[in-house]
C-alpha atoms as a PDB file:
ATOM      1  CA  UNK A   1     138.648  91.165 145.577  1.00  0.00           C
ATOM      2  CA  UNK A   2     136.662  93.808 147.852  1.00  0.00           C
ATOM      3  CA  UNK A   3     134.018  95.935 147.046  1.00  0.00           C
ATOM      4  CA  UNK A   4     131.340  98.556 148.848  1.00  0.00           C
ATOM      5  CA  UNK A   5     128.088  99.392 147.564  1.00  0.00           C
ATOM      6  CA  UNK A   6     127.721 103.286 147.650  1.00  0.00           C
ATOM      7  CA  UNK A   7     124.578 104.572 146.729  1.00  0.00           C
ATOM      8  CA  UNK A   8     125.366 107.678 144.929  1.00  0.00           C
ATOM      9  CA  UNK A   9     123.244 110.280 143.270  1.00  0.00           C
ATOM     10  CA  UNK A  10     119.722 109.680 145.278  1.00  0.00           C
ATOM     11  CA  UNK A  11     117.746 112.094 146.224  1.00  0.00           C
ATOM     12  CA  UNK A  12     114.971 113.024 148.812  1.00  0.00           C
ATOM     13  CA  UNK A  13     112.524 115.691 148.065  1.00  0.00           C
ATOM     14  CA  UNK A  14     109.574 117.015 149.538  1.00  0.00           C
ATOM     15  CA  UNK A  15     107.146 119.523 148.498  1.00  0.00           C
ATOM     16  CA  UNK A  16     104.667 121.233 151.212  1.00  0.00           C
ATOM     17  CA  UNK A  17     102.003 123.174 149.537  1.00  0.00           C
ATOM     18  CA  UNK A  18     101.925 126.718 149.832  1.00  0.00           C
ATOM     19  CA  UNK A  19      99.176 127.922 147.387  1.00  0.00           C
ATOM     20  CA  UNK A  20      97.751 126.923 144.098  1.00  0.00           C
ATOM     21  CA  UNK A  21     101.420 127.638 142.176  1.00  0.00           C
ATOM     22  CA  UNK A  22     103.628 127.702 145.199  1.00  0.00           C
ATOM     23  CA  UNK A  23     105.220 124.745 147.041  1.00  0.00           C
ATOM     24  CA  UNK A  24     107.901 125.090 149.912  1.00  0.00           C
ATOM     25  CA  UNK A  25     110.600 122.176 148.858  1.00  0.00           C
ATOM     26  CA  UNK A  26     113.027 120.257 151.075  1.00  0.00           C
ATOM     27  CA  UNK A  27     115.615 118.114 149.889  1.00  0.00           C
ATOM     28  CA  UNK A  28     118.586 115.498 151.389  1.00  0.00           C
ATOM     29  CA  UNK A  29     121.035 114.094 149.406  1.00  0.00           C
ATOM     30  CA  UNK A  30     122.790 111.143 151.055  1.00  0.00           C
ATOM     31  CA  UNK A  31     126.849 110.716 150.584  1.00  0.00           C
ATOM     32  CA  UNK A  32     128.076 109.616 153.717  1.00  0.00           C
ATOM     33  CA  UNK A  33     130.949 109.210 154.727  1.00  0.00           C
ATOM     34  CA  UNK A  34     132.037 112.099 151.597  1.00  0.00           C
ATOM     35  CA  UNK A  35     128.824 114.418 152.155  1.00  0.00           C
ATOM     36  CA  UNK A  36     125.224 114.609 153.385  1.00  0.00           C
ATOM     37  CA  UNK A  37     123.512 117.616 151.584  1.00  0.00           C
ATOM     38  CA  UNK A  38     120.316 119.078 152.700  1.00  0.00           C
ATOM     39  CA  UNK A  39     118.179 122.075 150.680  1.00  0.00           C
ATOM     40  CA  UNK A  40     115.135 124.161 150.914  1.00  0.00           C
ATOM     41  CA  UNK A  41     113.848 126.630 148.572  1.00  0.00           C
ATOM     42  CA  UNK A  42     110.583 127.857 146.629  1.00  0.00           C
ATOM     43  CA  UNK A  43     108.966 126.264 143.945  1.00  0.00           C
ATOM     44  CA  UNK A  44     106.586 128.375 141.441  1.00  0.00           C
ATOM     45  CA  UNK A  45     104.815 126.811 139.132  1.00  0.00           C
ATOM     46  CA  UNK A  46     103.649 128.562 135.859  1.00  0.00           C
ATOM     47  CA  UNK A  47     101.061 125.988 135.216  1.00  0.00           C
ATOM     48  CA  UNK A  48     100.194 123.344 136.928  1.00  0.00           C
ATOM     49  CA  UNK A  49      98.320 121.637 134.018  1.00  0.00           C
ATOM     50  CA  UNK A  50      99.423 118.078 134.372  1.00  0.00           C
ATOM     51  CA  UNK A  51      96.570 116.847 131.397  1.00  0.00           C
ATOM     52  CA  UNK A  52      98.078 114.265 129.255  1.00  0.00           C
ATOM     53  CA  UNK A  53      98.321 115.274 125.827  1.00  0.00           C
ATOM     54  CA  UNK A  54      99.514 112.231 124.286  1.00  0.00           C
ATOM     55  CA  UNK A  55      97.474 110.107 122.489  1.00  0.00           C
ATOM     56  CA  UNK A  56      98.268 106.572 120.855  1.00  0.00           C
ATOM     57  CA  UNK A  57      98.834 106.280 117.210  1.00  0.00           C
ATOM     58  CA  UNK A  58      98.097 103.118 115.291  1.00  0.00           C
ATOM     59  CA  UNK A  59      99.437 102.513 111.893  1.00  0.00           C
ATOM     60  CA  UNK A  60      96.952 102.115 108.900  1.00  0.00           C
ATOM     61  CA  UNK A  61      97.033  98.463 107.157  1.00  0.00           C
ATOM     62  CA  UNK A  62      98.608  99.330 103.384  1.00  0.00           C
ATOM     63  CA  UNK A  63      96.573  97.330 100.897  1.00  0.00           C
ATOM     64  CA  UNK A  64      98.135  94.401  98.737  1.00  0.00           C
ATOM     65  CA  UNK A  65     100.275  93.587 101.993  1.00  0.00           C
END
């Protein structure tokens, strides 16, 4: 039985800060020996209000259990 490990699906992605909602992105996806894929582009960010909103709930005790 053979077999070869092939990472597939991976990314790497970089984001270089333009302004307060713009970041210049690169990206390289690695396929070798099939494809190596490498991208740029702009990101703009509507709101960049990363605040956690989420808060823990803990269920109540019912009496007579």
């Amino acid at each position: 039985m053979q077999y070869k490990v092939f990472w597939y699906g991976c990314e790497f992605e970089y984001d270089y800060r333009l302004s307060d909602k713009t970041d210049l992105n690169i990206g390289f996806t690695p396929g070798a020996p099939l494809a190596l894929a490498f991208s740029f582009g702009i990101k703009y960010w509507l709101s960049k209000d990363f605040v956690k909103t989420e808060k823990l709930v803990v269920p109540r005790k019912q009496e007579g259990r």
